[in-house]
N, C-alpha and C. Protein backbone atom coordinates (compact mmCIF):
# COMPACT_ATOMS: atom_id res chain seq x y z
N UNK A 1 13.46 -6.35 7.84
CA UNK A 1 12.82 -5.22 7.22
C UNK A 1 11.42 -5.63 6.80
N UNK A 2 10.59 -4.83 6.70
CA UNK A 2 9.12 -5.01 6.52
C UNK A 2 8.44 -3.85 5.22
N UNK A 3 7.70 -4.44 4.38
CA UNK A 3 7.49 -3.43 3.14
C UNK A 3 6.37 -3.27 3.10
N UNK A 4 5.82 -2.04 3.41
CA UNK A 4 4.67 -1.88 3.30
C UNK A 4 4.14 -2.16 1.95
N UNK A 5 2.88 -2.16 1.41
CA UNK A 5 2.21 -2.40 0.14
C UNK A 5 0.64 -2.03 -0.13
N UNK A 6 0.55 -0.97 -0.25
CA UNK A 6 -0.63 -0.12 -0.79
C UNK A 6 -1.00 -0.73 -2.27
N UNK A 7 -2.28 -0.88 -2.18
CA UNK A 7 -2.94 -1.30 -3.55
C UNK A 7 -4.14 -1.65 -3.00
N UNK A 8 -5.36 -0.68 -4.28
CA UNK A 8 -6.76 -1.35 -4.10
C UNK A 8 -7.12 -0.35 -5.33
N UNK A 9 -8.24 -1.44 -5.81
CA UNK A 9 -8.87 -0.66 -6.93
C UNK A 9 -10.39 -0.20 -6.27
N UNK A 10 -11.02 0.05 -5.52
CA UNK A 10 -11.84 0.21 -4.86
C UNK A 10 -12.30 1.35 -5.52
N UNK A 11 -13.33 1.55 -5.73
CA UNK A 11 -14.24 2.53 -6.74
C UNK A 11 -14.57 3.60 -5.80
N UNK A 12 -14.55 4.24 -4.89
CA UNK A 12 -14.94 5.03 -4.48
C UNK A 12 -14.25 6.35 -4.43
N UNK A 13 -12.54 6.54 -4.67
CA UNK A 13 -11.74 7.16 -4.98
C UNK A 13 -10.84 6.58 -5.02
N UNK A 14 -9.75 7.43 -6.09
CA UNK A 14 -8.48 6.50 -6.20
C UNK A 14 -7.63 6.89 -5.67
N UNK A 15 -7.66 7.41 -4.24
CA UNK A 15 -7.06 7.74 -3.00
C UNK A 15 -7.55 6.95 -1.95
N UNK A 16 -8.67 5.48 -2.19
CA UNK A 16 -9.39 5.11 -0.76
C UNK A 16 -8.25 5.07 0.50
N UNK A 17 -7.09 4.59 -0.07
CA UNK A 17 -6.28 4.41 0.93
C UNK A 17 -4.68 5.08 1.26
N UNK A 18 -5.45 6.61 0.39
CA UNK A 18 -3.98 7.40 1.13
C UNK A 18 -3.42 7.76 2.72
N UNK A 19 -4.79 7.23 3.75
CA UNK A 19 -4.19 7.31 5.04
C UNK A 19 -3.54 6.31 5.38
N UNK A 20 -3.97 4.98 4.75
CA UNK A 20 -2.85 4.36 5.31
C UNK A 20 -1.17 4.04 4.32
N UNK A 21 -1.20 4.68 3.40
CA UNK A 21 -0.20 4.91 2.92
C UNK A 21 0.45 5.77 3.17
N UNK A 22 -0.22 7.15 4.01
CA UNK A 22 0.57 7.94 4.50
C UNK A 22 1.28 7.71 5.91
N UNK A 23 0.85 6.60 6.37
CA UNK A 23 1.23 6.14 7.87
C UNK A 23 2.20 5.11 7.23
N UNK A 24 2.44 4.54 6.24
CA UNK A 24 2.98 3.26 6.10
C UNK A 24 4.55 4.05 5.87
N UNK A 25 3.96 5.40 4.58
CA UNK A 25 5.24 6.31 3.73
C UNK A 25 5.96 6.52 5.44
N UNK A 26 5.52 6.94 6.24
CA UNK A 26 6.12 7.56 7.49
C UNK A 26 6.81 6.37 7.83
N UNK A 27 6.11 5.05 8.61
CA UNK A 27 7.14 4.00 8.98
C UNK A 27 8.50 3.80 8.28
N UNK A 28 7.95 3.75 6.73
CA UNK A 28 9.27 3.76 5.82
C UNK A 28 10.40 4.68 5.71
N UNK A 29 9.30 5.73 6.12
CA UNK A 29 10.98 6.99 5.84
C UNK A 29 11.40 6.88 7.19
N UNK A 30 11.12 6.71 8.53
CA UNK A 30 11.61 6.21 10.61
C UNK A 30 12.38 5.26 10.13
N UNK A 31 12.14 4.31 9.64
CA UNK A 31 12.77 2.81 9.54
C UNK A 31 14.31 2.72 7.90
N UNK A 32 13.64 3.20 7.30
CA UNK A 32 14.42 3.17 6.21
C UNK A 32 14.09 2.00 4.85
N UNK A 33 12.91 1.77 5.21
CA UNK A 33 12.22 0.67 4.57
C UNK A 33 11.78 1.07 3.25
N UNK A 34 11.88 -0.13 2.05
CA UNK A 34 10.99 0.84 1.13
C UNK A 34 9.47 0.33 1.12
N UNK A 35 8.75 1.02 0.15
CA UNK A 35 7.53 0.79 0.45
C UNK A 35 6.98 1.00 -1.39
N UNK A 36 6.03 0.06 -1.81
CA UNK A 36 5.26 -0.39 -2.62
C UNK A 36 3.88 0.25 -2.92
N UNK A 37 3.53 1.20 -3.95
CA UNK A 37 2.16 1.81 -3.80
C UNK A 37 1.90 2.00 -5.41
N UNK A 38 0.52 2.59 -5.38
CA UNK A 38 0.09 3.10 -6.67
C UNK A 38 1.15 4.57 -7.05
N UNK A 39 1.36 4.52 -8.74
CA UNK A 39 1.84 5.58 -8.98
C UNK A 39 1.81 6.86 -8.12
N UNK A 40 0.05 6.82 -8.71
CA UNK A 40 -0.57 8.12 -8.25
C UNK A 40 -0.30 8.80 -6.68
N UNK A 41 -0.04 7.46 -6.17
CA UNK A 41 -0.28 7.85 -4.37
C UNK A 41 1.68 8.66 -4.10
N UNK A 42 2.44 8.42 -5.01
CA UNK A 42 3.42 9.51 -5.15
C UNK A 42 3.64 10.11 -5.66
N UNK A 43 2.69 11.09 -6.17
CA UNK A 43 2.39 12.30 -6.59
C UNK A 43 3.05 13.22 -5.49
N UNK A 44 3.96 14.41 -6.00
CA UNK A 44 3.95 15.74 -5.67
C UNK A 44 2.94 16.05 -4.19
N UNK A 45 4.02 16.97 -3.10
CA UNK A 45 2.87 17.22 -2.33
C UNK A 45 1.65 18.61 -2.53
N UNK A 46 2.98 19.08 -3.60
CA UNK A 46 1.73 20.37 -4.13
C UNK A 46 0.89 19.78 -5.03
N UNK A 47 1.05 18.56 -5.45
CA UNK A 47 -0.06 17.90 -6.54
C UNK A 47 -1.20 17.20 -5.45
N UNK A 48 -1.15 16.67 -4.51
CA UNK A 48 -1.96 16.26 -3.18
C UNK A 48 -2.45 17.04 -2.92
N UNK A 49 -2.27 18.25 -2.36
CA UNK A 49 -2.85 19.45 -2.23
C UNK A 49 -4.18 19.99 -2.41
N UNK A 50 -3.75 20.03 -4.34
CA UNK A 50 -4.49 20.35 -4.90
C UNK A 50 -5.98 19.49 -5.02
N UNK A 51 -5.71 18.33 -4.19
CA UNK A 51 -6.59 17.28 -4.01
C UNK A 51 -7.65 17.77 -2.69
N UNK A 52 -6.68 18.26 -1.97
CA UNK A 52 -7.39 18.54 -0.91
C UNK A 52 -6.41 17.64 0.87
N UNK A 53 -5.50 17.17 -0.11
CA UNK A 53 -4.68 16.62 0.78
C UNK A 53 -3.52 17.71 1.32
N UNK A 54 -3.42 18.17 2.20
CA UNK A 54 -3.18 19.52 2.21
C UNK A 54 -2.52 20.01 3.69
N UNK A 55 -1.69 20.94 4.34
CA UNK A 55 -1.33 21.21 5.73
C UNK A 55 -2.41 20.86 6.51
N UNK A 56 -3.98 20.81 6.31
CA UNK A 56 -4.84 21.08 7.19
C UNK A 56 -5.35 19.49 7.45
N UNK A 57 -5.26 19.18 6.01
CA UNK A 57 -5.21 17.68 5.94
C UNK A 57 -4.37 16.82 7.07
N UNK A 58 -3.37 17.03 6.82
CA UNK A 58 -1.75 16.34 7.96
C UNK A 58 -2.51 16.61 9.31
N UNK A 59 -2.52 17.99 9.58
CA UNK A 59 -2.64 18.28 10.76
C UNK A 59 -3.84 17.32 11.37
N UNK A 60 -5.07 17.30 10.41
CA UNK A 60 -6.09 16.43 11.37
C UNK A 60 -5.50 15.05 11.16
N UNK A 61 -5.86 14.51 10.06
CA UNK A 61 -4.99 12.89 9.94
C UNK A 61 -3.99 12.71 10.17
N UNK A 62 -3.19 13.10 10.57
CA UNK A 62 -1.71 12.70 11.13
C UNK A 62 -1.62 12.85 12.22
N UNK A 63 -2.08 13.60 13.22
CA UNK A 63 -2.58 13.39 14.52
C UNK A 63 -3.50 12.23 14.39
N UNK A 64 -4.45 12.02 14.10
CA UNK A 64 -5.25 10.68 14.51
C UNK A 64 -4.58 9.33 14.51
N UNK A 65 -4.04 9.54 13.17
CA UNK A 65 -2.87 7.75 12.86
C UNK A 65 -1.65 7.87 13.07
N UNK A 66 -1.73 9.62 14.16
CA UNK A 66 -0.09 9.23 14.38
C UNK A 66 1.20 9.08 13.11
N UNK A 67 1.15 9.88 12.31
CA UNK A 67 1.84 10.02 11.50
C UNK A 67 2.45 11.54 10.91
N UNK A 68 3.22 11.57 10.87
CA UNK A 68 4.20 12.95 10.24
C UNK A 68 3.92 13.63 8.94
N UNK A 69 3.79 14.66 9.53
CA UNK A 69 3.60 15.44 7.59
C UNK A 69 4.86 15.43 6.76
N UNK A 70 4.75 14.41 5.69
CA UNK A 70 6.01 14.40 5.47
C UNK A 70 6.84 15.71 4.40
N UNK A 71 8.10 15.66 4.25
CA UNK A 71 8.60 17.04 3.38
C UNK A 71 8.75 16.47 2.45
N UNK A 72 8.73 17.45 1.13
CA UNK A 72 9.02 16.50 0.11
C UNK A 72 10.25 15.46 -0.02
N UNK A 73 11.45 16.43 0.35
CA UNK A 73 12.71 15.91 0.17
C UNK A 73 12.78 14.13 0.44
N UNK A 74 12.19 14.30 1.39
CA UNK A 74 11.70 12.53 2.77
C UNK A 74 11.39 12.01 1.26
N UNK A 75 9.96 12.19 0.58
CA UNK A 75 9.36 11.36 -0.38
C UNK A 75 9.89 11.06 -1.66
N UNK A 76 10.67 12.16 -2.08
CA UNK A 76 12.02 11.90 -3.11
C UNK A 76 12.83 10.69 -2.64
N UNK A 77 12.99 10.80 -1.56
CA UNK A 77 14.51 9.88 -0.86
C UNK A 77 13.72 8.59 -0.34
N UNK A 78 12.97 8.50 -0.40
CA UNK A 78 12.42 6.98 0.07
C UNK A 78 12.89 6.24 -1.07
N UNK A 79 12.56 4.89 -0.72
CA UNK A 79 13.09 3.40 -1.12
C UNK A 79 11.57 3.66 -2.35
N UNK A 80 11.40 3.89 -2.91
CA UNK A 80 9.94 3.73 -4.04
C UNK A 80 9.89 2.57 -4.85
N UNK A 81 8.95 1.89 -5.11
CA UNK A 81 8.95 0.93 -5.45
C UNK A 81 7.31 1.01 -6.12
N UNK A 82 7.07 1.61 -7.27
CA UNK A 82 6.05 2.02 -8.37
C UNK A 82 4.97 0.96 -8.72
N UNK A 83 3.78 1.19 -8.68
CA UNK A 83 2.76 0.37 -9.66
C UNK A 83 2.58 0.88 -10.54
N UNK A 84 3.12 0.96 -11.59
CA UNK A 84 2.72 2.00 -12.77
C UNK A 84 1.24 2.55 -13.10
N UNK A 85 0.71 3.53 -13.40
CA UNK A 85 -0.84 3.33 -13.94
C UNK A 85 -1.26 2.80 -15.11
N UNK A 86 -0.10 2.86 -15.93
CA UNK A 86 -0.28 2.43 -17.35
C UNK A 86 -0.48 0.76 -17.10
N UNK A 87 0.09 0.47 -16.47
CA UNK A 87 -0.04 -1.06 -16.46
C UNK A 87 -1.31 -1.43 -15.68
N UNK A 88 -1.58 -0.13 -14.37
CA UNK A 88 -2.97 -0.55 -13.54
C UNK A 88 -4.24 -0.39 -14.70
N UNK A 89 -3.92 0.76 -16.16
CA UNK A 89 -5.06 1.16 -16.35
C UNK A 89 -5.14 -0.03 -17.36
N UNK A 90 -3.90 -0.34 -18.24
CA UNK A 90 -3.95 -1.98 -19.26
C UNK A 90 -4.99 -2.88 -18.74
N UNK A 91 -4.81 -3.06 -17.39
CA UNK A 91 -5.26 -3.93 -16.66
C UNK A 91 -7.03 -3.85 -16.59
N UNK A 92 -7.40 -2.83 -16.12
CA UNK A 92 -8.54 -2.10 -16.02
C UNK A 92 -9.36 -2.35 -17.33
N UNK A 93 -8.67 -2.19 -18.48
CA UNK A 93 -9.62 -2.07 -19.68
C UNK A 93 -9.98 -3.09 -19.64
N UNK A 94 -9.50 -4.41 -19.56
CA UNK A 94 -9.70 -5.61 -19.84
C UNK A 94 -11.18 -6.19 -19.32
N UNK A 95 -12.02 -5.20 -18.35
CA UNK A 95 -13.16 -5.68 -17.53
C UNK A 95 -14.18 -4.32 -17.92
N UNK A 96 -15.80 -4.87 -17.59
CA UNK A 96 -16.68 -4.01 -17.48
C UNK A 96 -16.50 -2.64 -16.94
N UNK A 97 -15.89 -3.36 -15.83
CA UNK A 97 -15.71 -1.94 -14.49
C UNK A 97 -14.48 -2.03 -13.62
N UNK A 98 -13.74 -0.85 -13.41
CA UNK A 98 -13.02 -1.26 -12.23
C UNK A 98 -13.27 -1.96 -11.11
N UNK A 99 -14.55 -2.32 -10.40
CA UNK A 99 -14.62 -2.92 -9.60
C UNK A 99 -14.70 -4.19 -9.78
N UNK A 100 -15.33 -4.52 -10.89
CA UNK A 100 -15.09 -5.98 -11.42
C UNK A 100 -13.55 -6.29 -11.64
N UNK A 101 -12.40 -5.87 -12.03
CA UNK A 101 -11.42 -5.48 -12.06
C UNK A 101 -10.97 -6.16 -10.41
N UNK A 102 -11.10 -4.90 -9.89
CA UNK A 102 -10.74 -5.56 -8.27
C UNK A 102 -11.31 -7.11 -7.89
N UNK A 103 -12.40 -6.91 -8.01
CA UNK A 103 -13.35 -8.38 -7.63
C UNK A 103 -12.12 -9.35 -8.30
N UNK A 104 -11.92 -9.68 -9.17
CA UNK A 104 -10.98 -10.65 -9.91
C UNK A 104 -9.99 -10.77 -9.24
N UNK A 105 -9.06 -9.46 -8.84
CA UNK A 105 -7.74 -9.74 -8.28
C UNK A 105 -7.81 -9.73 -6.63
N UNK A 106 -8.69 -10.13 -6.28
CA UNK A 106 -9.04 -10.74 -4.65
C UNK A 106 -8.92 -12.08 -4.47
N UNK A 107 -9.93 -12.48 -6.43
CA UNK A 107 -10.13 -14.17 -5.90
C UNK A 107 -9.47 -15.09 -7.22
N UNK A 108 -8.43 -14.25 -8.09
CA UNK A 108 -7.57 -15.11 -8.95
C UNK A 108 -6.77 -13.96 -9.37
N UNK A 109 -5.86 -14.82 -9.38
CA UNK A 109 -3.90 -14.88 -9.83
C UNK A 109 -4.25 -13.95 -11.26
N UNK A 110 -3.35 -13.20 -11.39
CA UNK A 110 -3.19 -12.16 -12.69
C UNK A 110 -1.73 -12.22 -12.22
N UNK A 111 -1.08 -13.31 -12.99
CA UNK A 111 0.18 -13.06 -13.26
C UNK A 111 1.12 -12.10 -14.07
N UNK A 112 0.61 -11.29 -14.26
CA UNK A 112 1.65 -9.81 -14.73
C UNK A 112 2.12 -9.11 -13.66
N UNK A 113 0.60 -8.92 -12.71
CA UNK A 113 1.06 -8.66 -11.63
C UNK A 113 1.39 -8.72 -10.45
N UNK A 114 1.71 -10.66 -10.68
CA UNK A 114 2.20 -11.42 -9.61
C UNK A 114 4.07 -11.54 -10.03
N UNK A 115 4.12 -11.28 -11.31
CA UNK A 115 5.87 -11.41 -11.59
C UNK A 115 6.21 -9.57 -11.34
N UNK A 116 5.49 -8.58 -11.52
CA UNK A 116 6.05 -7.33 -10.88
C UNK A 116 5.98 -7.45 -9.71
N UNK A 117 5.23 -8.06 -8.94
CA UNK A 117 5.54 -7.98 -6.87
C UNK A 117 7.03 -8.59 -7.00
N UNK A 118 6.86 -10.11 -7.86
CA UNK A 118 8.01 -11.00 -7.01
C UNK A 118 9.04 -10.01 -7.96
N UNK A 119 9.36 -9.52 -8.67
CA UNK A 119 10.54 -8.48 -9.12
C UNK A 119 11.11 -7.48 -8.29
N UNK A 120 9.90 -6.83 -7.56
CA UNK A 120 9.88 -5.73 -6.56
C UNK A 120 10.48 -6.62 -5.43
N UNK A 121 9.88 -7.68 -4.80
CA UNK A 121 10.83 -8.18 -3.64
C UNK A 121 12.01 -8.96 -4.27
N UNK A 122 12.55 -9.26 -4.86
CA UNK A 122 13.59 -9.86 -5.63
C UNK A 122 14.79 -8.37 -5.85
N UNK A 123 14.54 -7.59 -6.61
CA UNK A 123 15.11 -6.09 -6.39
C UNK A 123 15.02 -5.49 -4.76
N UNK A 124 14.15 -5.18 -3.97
CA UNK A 124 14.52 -4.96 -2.42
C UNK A 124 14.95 -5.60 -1.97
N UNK A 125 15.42 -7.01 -1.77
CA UNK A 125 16.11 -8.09 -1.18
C UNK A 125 17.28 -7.52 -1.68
N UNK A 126 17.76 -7.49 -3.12
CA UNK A 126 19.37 -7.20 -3.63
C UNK A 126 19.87 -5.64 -2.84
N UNK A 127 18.81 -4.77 -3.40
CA UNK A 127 19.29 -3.51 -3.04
C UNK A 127 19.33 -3.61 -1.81
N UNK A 128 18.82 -3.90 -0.43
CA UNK A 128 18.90 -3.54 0.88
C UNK A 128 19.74 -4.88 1.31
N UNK A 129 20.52 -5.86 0.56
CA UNK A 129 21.14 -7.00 1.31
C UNK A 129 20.53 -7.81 2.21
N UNK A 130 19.46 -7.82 2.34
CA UNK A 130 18.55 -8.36 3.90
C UNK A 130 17.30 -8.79 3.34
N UNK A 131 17.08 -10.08 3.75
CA UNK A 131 15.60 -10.65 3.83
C UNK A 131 14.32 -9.80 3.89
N UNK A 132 13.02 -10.23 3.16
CA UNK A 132 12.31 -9.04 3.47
C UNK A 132 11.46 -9.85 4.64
N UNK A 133 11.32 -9.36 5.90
CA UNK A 133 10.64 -10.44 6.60
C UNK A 133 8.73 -10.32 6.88
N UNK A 134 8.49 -9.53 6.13
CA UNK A 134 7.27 -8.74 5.94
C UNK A 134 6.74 -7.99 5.08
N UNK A 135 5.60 -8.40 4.77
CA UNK A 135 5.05 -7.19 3.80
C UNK A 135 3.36 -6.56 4.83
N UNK A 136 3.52 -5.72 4.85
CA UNK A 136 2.62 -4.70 5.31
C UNK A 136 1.27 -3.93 4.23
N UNK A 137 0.09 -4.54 5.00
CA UNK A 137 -1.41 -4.05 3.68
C UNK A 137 -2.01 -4.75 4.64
N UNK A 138 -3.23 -3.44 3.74
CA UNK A 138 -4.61 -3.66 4.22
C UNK A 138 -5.24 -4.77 3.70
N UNK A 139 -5.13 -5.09 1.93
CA UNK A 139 -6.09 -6.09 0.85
C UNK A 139 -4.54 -7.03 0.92
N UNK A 140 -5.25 -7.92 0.03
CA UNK A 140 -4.64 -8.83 0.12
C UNK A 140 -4.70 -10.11 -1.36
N UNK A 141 -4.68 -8.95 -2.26
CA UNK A 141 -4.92 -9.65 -3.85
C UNK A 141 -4.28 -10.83 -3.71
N UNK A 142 -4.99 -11.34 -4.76
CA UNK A 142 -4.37 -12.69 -4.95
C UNK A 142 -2.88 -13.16 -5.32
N UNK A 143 -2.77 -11.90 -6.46
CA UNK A 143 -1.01 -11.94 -6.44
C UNK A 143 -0.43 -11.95 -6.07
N UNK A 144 -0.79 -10.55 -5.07
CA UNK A 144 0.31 -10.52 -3.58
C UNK A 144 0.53 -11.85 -2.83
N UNK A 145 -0.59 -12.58 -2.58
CA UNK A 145 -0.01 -13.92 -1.77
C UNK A 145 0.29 -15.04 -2.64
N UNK A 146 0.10 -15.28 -3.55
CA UNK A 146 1.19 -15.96 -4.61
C UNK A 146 2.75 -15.48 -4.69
N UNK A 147 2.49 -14.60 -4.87
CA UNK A 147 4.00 -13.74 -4.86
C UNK A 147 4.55 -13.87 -3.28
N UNK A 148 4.43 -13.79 -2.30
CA UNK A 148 4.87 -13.75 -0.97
C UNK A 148 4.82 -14.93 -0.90
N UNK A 149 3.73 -16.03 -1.18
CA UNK A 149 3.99 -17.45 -0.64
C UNK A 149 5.30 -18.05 -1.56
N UNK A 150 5.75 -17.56 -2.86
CA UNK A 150 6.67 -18.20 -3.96
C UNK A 150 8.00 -17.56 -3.10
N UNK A 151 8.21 -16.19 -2.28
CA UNK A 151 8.83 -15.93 -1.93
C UNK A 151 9.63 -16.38 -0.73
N UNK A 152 8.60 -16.98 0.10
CA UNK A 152 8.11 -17.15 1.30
C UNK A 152 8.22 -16.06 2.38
N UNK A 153 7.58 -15.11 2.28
CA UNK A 153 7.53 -13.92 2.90
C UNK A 153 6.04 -14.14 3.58
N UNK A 154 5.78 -13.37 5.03
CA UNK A 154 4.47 -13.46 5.19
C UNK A 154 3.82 -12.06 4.99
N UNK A 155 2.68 -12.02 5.04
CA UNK A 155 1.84 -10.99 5.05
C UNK A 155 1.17 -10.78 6.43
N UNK A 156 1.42 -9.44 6.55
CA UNK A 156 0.79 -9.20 7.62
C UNK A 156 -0.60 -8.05 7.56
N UNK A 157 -1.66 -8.51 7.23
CA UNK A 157 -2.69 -7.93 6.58
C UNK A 157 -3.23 -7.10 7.82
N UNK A 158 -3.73 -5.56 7.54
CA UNK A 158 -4.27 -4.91 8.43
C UNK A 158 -5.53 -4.46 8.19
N UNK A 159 -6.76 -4.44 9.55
CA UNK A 159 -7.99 -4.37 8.52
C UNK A 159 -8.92 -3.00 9.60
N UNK A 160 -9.55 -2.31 9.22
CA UNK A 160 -10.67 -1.31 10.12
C UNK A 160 -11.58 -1.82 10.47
N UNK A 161 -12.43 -1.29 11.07
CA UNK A 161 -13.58 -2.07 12.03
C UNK A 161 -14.61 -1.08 12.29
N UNK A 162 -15.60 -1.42 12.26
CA UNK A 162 -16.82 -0.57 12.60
C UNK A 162 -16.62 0.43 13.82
N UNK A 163 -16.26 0.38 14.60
CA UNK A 163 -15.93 0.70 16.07
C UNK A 163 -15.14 1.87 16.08
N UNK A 164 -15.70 3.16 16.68
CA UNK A 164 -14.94 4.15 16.90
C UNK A 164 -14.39 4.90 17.68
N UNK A 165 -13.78 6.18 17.94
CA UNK A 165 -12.97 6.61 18.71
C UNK A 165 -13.57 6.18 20.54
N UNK A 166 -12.71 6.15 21.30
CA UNK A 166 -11.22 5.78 21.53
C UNK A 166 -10.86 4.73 21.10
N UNK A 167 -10.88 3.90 20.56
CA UNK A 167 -10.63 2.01 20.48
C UNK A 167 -10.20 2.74 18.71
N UNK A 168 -10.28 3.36 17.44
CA UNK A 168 -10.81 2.90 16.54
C UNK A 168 -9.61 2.92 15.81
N UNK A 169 -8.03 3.78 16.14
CA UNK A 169 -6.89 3.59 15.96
C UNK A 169 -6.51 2.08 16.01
N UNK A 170 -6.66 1.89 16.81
CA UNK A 170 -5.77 0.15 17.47
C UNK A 170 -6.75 -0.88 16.88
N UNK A 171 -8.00 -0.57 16.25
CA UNK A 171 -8.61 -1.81 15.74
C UNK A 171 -8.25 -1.42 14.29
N UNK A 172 -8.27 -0.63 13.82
CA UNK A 172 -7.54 -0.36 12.46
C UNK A 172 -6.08 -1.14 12.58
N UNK A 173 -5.45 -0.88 13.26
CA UNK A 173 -4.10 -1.45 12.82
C UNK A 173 -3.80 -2.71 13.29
N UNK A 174 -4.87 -3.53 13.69
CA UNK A 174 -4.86 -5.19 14.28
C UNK A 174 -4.30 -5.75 13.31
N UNK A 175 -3.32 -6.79 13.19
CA UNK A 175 -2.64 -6.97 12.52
C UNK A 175 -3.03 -8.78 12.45
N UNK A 176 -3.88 -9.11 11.48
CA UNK A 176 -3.90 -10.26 10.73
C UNK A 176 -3.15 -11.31 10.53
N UNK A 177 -2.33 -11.76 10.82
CA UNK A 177 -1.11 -13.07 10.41
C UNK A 177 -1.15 -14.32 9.79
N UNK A 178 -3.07 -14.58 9.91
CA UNK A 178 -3.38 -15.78 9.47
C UNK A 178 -4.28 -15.38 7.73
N UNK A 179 -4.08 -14.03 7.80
CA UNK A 179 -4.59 -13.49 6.49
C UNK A 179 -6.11 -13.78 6.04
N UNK A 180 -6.93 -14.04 7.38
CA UNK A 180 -8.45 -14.60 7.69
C UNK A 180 -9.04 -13.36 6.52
N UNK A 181 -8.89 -12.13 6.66
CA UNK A 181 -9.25 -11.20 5.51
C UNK A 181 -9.42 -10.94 4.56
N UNK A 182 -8.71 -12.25 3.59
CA UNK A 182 -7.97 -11.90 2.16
C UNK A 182 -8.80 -12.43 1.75
């Protein structure tokens, strides 16, 4: 089994990476996998919506990355596995800026939220009986690979690329193994 894992504090919205969480939510609900994200990013789909994430939304991005509009029922019934905000925003106060914030958890260990990953794979290992043999993301905080290396799980980091359509699907989802990205 393979777990996807959404997380970035990236200042530009705190959705930078609901497409690929919405491609990851899809693998997970095909596969039966659970999957790891910000609170916020499981929000209600009439609360998305209201974002602008929306039928018209699916229809163009989910055709491009190949992914399913999902129903709610699907997103209730997935394997969820929470970043709280209260704990993302605890976290947050502690710095100038959110991005300074991020900057930190790229290039040092914040063990609060290196013992909630290894809890989260420690709890999916029990609940699903089975090894996790993967974790699935774009970033690649520092925790996360503390936490996966204590686990010994690998990461399989996925990254985008300047380069666009036809090629710009398949260079988005090149899949990293040596974690050259992180």
């Amino acid at each position: 089994m393979f777990v996807p894992f959404v997380f970035t504090l990236e200042v530009a919205s705190d959705y930078d990476h609901i497409l690929p969480f919405y491609k990851y939510l899809d693998m997970a609900i095909a596969y039966g996998w659970p999957i790891i994200a910000h609170e916020r990013y499981f929000s209600s789909l009439d609360d998305m919506a209201k974002l602008g994430i929306d039928e018209d939304w699916f229809a163009v991005f989910g055709k491009q990355w190949e992914f399913a509009h999902p129903k709610q029922n699907d997103i209730d019934a997935a394997s969820k596995y929470i970043i709280p905000q209260a704990f993302e925003t605890e976290f947050i106060a502690g710095f100038s800026s959110q991005i300074d914030a991020w900057i930190f958890l790229l290039t040092n260990n914040y063990e609060p939220f290196e013992t909630l990953t290894i809890g989260f794979f420690e709890d999916i290992e029990k609940q699903f009986h089975e090894p996790i043999e993967g974790i699935l993301c774009f970033y690649v905080p520092l925790f996360l690979k503390r936490a996966a290396e204590i686990k010994g799980i690998p990461i399989l980091s996925q990254q985008g690329g300047a380069i666009r359509p036809p090629f710009y699907k398949e260079v988005l989802f090149h899949v990293d193994k040596k974690n050259y990205y992180s």
